[in-house]
N, C-alpha and C. Protein backbone atom coordinates (compact mmCIF):
# COMPACT_ATOMS: atom_id res chain seq x y z
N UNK A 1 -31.11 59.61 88.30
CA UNK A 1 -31.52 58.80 87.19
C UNK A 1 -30.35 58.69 86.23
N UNK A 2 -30.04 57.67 85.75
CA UNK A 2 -29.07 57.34 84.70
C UNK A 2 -29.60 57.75 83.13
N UNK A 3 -29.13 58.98 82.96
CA UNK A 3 -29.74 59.33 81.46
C UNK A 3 -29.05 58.29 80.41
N UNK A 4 -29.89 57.69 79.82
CA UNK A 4 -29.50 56.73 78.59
C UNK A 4 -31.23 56.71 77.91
N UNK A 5 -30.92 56.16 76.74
CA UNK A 5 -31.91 56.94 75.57
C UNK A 5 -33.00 55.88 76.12
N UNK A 6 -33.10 55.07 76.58
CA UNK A 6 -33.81 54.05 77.02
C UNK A 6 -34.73 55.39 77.78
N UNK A 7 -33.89 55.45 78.73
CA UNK A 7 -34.62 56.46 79.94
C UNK A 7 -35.77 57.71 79.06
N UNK A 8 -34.88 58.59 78.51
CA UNK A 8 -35.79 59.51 77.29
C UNK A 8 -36.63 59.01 76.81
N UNK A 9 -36.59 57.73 76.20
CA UNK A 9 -37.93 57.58 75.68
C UNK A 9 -38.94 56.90 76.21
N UNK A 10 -38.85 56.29 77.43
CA UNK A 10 -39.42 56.23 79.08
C UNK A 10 -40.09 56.84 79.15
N UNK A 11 -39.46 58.27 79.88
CA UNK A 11 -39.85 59.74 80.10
C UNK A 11 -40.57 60.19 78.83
N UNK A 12 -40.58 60.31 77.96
CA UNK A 12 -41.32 60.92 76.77
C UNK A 12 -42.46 60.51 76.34
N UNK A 13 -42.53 58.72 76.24
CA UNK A 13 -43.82 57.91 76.13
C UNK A 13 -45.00 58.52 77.81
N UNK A 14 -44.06 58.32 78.97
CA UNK A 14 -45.01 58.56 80.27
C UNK A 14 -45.65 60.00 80.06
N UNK A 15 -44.68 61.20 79.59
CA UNK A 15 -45.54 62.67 80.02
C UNK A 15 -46.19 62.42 78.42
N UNK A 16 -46.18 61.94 77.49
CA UNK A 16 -47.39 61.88 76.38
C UNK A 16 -48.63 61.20 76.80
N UNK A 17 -48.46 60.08 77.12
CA UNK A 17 -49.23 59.45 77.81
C UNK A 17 -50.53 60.12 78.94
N UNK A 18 -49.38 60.74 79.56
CA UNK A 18 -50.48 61.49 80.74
C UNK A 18 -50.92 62.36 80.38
N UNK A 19 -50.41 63.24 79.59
CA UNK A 19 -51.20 64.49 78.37
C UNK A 19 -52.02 63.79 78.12
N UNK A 20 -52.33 63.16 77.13
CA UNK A 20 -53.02 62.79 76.22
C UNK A 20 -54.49 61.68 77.21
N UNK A 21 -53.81 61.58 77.86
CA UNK A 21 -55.34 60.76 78.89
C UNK A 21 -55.11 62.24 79.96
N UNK A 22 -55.02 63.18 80.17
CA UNK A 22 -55.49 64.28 81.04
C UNK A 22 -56.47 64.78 79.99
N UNK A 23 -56.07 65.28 78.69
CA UNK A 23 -57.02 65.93 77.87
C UNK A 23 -58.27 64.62 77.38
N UNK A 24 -57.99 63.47 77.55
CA UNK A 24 -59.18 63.14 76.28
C UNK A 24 -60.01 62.34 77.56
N UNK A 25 -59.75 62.27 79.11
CA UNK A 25 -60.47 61.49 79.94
C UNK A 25 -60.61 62.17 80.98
N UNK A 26 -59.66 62.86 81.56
CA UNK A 26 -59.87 63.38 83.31
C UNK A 26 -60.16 64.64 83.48
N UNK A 27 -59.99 65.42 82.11
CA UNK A 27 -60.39 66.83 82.38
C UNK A 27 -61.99 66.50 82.14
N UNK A 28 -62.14 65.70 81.63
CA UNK A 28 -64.02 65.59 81.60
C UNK A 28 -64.71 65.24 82.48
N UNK A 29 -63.70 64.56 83.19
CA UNK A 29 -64.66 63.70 84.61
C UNK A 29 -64.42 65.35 85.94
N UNK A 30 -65.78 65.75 86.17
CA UNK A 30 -65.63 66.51 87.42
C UNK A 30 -66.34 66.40 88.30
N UNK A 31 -65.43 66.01 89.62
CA UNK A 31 -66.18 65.87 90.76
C UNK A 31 -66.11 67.02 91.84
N UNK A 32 -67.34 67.33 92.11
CA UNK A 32 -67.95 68.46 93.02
C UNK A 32 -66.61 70.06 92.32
N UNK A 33 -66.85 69.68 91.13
CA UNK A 33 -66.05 71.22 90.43
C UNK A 33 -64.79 71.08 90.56
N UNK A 34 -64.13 69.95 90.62
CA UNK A 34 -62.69 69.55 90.54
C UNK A 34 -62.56 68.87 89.48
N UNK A 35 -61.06 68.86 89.18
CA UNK A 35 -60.70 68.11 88.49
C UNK A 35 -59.37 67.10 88.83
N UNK A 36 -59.38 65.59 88.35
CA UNK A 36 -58.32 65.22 88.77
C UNK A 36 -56.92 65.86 87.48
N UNK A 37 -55.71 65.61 88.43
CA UNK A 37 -54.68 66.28 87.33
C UNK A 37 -53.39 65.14 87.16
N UNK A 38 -53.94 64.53 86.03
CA UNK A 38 -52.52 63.66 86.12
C UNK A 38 -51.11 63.69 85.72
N UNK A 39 -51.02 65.07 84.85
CA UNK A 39 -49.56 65.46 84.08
C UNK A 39 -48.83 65.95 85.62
N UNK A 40 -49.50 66.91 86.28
CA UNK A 40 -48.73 67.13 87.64
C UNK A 40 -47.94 65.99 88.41
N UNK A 41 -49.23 65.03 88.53
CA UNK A 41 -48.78 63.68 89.17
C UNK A 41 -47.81 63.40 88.23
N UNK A 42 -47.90 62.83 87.36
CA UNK A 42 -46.61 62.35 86.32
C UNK A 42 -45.28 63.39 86.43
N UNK A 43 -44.98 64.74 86.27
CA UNK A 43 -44.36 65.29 86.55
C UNK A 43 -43.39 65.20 87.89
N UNK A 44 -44.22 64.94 89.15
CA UNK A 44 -43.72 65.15 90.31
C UNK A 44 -43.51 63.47 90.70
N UNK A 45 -43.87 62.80 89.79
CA UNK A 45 -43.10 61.46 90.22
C UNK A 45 -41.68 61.40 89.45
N UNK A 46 -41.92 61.90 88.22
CA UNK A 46 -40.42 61.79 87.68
C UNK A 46 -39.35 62.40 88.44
N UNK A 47 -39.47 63.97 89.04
CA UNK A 47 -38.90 64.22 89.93
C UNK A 47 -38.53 63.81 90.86
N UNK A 48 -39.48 62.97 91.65
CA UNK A 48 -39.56 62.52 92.90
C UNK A 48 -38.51 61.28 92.51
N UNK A 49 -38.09 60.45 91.82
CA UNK A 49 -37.44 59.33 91.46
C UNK A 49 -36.33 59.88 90.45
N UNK A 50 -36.33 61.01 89.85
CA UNK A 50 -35.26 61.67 88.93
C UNK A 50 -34.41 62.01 89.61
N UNK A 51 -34.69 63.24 90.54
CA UNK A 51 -33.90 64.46 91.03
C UNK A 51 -34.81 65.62 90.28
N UNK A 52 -33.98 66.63 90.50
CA UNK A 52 -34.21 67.95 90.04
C UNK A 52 -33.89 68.37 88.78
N UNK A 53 -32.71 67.88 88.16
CA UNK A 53 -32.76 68.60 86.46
C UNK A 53 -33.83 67.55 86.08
N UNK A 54 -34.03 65.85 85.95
CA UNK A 54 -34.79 65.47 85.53
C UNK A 54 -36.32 65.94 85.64
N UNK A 55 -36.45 66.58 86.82
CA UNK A 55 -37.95 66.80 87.20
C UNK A 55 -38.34 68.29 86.24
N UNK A 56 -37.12 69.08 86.43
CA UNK A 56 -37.77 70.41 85.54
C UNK A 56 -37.57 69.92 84.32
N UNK A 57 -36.82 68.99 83.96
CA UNK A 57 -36.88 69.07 82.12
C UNK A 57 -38.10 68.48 81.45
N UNK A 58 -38.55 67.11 82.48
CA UNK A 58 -39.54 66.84 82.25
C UNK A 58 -40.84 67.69 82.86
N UNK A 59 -41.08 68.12 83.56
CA UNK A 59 -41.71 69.31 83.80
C UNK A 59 -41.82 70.51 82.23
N UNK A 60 -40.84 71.22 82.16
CA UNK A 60 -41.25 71.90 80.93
C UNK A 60 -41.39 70.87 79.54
N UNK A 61 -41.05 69.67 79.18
CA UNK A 61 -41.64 69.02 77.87
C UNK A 61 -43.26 68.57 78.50
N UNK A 62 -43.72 67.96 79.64
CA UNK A 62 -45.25 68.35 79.95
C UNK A 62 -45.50 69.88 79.49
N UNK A 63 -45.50 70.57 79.96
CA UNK A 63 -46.29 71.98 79.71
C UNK A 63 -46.06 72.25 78.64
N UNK A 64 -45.08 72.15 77.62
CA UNK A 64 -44.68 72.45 76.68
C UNK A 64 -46.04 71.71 75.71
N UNK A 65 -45.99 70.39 75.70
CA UNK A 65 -46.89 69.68 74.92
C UNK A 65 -48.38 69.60 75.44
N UNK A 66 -48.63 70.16 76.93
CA UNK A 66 -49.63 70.61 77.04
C UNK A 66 -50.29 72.25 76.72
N UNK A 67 -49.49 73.12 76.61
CA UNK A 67 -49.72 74.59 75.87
C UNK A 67 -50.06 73.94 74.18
N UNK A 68 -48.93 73.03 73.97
CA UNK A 68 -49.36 73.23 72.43
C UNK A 68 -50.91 72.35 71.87
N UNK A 69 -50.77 71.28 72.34
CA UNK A 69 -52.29 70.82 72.80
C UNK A 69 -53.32 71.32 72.40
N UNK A 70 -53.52 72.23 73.76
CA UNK A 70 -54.60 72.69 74.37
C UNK A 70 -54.77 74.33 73.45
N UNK A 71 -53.94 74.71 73.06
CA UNK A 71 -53.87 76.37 72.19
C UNK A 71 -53.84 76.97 73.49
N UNK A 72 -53.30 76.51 74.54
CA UNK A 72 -52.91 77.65 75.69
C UNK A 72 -52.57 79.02 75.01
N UNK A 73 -52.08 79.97 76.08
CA UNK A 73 -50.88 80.90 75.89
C UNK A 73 -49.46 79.83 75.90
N UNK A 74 -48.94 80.02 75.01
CA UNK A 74 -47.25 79.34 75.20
C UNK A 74 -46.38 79.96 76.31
N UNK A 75 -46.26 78.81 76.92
CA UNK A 75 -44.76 79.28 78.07
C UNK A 75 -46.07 79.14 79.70
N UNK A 76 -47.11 79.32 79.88
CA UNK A 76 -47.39 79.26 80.81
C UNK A 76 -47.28 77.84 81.59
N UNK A 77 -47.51 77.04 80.57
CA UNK A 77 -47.74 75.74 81.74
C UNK A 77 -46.44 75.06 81.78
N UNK A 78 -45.53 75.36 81.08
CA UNK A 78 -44.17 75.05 80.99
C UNK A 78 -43.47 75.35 82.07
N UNK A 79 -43.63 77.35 82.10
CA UNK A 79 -43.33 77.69 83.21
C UNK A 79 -43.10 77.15 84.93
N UNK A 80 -44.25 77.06 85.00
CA UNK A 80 -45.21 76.16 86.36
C UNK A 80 -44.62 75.13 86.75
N UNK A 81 -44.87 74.05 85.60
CA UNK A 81 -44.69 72.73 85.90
C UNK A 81 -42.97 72.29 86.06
N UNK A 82 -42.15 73.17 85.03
CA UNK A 82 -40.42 73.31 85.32
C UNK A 82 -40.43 73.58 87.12
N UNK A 83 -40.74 74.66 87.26
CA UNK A 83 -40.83 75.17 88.63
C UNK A 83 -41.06 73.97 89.94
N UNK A 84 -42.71 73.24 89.62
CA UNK A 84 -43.27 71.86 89.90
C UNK A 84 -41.99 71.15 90.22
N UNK A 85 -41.55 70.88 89.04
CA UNK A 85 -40.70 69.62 88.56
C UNK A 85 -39.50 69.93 89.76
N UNK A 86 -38.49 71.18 89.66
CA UNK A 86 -37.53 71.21 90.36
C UNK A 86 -37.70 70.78 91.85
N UNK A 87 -38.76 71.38 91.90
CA UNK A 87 -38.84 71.87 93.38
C UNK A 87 -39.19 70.54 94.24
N UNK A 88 -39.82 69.37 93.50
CA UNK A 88 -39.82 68.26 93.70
C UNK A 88 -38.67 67.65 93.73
N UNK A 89 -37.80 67.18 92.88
CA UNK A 89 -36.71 66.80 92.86
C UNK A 89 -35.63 67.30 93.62
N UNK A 90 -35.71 68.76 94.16
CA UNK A 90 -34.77 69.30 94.66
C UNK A 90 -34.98 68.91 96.20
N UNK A 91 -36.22 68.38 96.80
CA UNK A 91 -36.96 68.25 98.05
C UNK A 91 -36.20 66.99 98.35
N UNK A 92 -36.30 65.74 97.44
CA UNK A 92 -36.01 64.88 97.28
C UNK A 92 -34.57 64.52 97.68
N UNK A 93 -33.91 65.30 96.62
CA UNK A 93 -32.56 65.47 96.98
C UNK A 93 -31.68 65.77 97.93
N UNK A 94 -32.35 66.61 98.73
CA UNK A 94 -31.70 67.34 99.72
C UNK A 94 -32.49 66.04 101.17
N UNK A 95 -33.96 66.34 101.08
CA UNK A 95 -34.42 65.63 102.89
C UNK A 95 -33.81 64.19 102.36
N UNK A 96 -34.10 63.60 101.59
CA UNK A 96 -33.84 61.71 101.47
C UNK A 96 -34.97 61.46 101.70
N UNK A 97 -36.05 61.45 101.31
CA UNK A 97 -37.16 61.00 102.42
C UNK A 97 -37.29 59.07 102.25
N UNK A 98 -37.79 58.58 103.47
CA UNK A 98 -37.19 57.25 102.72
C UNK A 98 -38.87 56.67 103.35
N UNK A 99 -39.63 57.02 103.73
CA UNK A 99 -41.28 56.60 104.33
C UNK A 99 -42.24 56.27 102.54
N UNK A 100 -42.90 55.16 103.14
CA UNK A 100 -43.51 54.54 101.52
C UNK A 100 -44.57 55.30 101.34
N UNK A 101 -45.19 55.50 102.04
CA UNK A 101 -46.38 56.87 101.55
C UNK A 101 -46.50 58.02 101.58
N UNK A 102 -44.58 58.26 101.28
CA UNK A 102 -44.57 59.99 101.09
C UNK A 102 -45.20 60.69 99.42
N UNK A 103 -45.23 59.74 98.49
CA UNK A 103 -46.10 60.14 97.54
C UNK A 103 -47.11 60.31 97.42
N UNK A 104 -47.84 61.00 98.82
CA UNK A 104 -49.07 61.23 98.63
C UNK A 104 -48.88 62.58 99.06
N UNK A 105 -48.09 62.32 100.15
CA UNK A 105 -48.18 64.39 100.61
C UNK A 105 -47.52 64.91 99.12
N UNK A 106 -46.64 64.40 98.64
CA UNK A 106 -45.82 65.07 97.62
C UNK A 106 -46.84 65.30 96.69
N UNK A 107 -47.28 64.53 96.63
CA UNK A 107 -48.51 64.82 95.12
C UNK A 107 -49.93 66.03 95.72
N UNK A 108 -49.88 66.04 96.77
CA UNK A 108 -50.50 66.85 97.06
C UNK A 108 -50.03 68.15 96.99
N UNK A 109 -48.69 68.25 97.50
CA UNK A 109 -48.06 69.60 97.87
C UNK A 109 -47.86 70.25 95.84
N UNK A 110 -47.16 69.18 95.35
CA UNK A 110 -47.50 69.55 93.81
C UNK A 110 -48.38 69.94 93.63
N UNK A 111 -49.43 69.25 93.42
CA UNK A 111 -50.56 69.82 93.04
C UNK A 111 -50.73 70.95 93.51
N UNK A 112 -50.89 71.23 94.78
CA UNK A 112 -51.53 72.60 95.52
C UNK A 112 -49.99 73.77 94.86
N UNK A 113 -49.41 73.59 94.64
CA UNK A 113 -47.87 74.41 93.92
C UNK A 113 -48.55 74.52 92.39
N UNK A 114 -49.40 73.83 91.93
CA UNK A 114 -49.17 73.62 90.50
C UNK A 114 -50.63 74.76 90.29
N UNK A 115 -51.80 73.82 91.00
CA UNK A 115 -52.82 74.95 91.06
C UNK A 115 -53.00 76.76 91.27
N UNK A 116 -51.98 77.16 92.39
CA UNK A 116 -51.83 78.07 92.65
C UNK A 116 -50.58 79.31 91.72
N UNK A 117 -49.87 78.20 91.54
CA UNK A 117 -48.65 79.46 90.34
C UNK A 117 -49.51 79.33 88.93
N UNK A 118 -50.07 78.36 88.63
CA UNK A 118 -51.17 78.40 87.46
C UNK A 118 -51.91 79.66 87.45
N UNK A 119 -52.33 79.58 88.51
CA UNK A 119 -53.65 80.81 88.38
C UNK A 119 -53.22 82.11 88.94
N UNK A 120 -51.72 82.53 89.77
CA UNK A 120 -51.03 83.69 89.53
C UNK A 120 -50.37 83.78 88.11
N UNK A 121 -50.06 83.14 87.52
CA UNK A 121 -49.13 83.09 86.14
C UNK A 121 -50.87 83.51 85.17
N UNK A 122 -51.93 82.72 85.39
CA UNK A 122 -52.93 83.01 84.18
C UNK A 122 -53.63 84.46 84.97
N UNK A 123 -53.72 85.39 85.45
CA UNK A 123 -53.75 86.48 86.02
C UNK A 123 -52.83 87.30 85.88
N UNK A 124 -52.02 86.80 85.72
CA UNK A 124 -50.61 88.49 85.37
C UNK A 124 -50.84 88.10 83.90
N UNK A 125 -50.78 87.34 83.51
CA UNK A 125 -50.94 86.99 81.37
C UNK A 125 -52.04 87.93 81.23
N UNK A 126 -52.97 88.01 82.66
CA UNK A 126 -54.01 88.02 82.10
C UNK A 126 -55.08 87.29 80.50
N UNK A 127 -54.82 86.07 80.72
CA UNK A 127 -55.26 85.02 79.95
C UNK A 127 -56.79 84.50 80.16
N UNK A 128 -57.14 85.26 81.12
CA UNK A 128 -58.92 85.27 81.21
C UNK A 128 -59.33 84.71 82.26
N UNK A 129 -58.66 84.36 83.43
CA UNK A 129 -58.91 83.45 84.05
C UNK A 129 -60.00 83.96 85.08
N UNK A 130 -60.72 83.65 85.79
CA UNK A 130 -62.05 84.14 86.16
C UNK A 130 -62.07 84.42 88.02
N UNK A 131 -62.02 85.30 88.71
CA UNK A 131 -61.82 85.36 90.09
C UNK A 131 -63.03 85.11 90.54
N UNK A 132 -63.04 83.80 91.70
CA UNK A 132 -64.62 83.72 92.57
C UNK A 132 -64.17 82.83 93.53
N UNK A 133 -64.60 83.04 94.88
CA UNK A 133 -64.45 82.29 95.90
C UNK A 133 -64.58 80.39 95.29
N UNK A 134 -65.70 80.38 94.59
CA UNK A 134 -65.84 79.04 93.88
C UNK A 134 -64.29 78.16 93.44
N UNK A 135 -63.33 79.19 92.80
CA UNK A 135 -61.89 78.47 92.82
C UNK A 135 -61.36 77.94 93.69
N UNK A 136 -61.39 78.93 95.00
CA UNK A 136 -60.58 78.02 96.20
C UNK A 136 -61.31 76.54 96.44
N UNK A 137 -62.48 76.69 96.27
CA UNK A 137 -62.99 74.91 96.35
C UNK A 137 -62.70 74.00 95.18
N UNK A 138 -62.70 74.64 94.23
CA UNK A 138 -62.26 73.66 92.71
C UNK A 138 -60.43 73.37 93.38
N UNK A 139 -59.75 74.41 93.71
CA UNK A 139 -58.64 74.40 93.62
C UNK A 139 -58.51 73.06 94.75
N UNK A 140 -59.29 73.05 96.28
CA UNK A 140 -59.24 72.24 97.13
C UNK A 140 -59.53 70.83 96.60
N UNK A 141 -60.24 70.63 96.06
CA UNK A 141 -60.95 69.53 95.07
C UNK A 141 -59.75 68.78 94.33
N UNK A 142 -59.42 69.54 93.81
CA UNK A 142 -58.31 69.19 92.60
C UNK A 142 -57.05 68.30 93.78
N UNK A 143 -56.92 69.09 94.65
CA UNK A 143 -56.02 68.76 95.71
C UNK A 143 -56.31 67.54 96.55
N UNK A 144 -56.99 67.40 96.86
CA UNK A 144 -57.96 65.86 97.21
C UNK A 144 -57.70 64.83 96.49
N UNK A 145 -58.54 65.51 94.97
CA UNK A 145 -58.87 64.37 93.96
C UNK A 145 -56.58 64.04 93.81
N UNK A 146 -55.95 64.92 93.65
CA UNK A 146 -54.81 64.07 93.15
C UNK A 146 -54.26 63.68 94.33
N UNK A 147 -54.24 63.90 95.19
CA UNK A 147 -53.91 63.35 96.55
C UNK A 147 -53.97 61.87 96.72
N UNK A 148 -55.31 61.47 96.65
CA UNK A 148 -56.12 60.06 96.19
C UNK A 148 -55.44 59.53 95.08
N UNK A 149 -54.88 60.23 93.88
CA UNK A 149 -54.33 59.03 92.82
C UNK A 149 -52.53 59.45 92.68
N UNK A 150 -52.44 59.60 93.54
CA UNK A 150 -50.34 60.31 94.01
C UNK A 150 -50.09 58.84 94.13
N UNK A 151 -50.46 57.66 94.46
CA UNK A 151 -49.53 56.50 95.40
C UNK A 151 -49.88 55.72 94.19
N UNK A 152 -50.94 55.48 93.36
CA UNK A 152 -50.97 54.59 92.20
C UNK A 152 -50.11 54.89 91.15
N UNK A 153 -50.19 56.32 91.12
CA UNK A 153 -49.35 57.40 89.73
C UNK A 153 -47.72 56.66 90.19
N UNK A 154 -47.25 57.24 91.26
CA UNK A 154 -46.13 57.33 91.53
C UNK A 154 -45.68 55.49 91.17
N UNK A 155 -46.03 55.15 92.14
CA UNK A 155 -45.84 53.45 91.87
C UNK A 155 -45.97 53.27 90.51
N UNK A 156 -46.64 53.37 89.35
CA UNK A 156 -46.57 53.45 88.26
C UNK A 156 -45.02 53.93 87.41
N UNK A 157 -44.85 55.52 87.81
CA UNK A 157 -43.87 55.61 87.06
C UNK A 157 -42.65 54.57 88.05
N UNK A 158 -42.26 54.55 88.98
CA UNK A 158 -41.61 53.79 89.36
C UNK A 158 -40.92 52.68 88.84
N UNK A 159 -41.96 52.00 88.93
CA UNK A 159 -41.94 50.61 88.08
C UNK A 159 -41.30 50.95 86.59
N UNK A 160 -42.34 51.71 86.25
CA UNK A 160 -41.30 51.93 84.70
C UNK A 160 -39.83 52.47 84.56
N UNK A 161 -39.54 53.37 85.74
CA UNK A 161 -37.93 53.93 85.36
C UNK A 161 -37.27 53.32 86.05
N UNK A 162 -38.08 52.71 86.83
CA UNK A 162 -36.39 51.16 87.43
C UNK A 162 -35.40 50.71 86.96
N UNK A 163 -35.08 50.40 85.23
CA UNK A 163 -33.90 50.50 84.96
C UNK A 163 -33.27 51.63 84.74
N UNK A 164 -33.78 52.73 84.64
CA UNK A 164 -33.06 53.95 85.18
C UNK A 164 -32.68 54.37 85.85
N UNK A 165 -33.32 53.89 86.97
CA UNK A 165 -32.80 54.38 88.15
C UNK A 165 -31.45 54.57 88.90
N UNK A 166 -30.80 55.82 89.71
CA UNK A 166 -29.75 55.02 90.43
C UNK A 166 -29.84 54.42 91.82
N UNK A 167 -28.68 53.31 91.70
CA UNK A 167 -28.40 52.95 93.15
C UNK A 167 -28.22 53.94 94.45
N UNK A 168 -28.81 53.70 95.48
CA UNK A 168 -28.22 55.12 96.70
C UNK A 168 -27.01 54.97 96.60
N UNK A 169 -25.78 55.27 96.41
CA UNK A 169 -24.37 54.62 96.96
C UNK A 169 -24.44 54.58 98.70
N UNK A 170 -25.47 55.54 99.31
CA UNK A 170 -24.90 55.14 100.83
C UNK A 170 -25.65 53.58 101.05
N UNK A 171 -26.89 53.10 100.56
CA UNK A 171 -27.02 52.44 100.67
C UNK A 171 -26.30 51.29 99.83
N UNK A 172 -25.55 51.46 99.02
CA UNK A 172 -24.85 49.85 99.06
C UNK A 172 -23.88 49.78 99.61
N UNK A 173 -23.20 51.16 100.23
CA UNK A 173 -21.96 51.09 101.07
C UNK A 173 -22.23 50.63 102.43
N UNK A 174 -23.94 50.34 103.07
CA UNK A 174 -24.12 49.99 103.95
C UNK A 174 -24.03 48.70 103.87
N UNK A 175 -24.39 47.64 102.75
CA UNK A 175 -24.78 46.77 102.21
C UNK A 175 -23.76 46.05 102.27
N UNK A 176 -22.48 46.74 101.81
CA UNK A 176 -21.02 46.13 101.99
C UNK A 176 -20.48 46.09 103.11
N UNK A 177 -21.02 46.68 103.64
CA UNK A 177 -20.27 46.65 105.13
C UNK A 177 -20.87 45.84 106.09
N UNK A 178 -22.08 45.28 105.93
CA UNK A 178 -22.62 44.08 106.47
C UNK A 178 -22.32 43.03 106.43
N UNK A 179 -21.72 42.34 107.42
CA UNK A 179 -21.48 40.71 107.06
C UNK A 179 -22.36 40.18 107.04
N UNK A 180 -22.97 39.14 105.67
CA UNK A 180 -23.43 38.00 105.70
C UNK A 180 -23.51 37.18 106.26
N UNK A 181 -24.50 36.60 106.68
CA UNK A 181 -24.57 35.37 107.26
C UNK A 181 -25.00 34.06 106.54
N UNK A 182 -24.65 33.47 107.18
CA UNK A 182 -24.56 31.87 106.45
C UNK A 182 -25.97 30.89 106.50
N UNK A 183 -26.45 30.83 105.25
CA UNK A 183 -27.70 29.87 105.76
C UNK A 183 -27.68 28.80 106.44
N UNK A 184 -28.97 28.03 106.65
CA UNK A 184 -29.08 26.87 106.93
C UNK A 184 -27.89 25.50 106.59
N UNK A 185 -27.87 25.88 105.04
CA UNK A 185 -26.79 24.54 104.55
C UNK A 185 -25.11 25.08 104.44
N UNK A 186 -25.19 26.20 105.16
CA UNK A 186 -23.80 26.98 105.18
C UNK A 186 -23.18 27.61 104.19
N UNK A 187 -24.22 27.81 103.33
CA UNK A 187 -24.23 28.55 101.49
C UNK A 187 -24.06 30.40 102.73
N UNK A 188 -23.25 31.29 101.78
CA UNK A 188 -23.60 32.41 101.95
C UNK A 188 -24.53 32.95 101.14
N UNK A 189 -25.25 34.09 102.27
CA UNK A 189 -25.94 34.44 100.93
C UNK A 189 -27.48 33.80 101.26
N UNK A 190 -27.62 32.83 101.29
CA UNK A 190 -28.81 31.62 101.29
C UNK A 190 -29.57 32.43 102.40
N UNK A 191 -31.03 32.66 101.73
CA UNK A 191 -32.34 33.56 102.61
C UNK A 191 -33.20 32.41 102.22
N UNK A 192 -33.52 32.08 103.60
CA UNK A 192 -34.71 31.40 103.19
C UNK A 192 -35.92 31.60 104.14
């Protein structure tokens, strides 16, 4: 991603955004004891289209403004979601993945990363968190439910950090190295 202030305040409007409709809309809606999670999704798309410092930085300003929010414990969801964030971006970075509906396993695998260091991190805080077989199905749930909204989320931020974005260089070095062909009226260039 090309950091320019454009981009920051991109990134800053999107993880407020998804805070602020996770707390005042989706944590209310629960289906079969799940919940959908959209700061994760938002998180792991920035990554997924950032890289890795972008994904943890935006990763800890989510948790950050979701601890302060919510009157969490401070530092837990920061924690997590930095973690989230890298580990996305760093996936990214390294395989290339280049298939159009890899934002769904990704948003899944987040999620199921985000659910699970959540609830080891709120257990060593010991922050109250409640042990019962019933979690592993909320937790499965949650994993579903964002699974299902990974390809709208992602396409979303997409669209918005497109002028941020960077070019592959291997792909325009492929690009250059292709000869053109000549249209119909012998214009280069000319697709019709």
């Amino acid at each position: 991603m090309i950091l320019s202030p454009g981009a920051f305040v991109r990134v800053g409007l999107l993880l407020l955004l998804a805070v602020i409709l996770q707390l005042s809309a989706f944590s209310q809606i629960g289906i079969a004891g799940g919940h959908a999670d959209l700061v994760v999704l938002a998180v792991a798309a920035v990554a997924y289209y950032g890289g890795s410092v972008s994904g943890s930085a935006a990763g800890f300003a989510a948790g950050f403004l979701l601890d302060l929010l919510t009157g969490a414990t401070m530092g837990a969801s920061s924690l997590v979601l930095t973690a989230v964030g890298y580990g996305v971006g760093r996936y990214r970075e390294v395989r290339d993945p280049s298939h159009g509906l890899l934002p769904i396993p990704v948003g899944a695998a987040a999620t199921a990363a985000w659910v699970t260091a959540f609830a080891a991190v709120s257990l060593m805080l010991d922050i109250g968190a409640r042990v019962s077989p019933l979690v592993l199905r909320d937790m499965v749930v949650t994993i579903l439910l964002n699974a299902l909204l990974a390809f709208p989320v992602f396409a979303g931020v997409r669209r918005l950090l497109r002028p941020s974005l960077a070019r592959d260089p291997v792909e325009v070095r492929r690009r250059r190295q292709q000869p053109r062909e000549a249209g119909p009226l012998g214009l280069r260039g000319l697709e019709i």
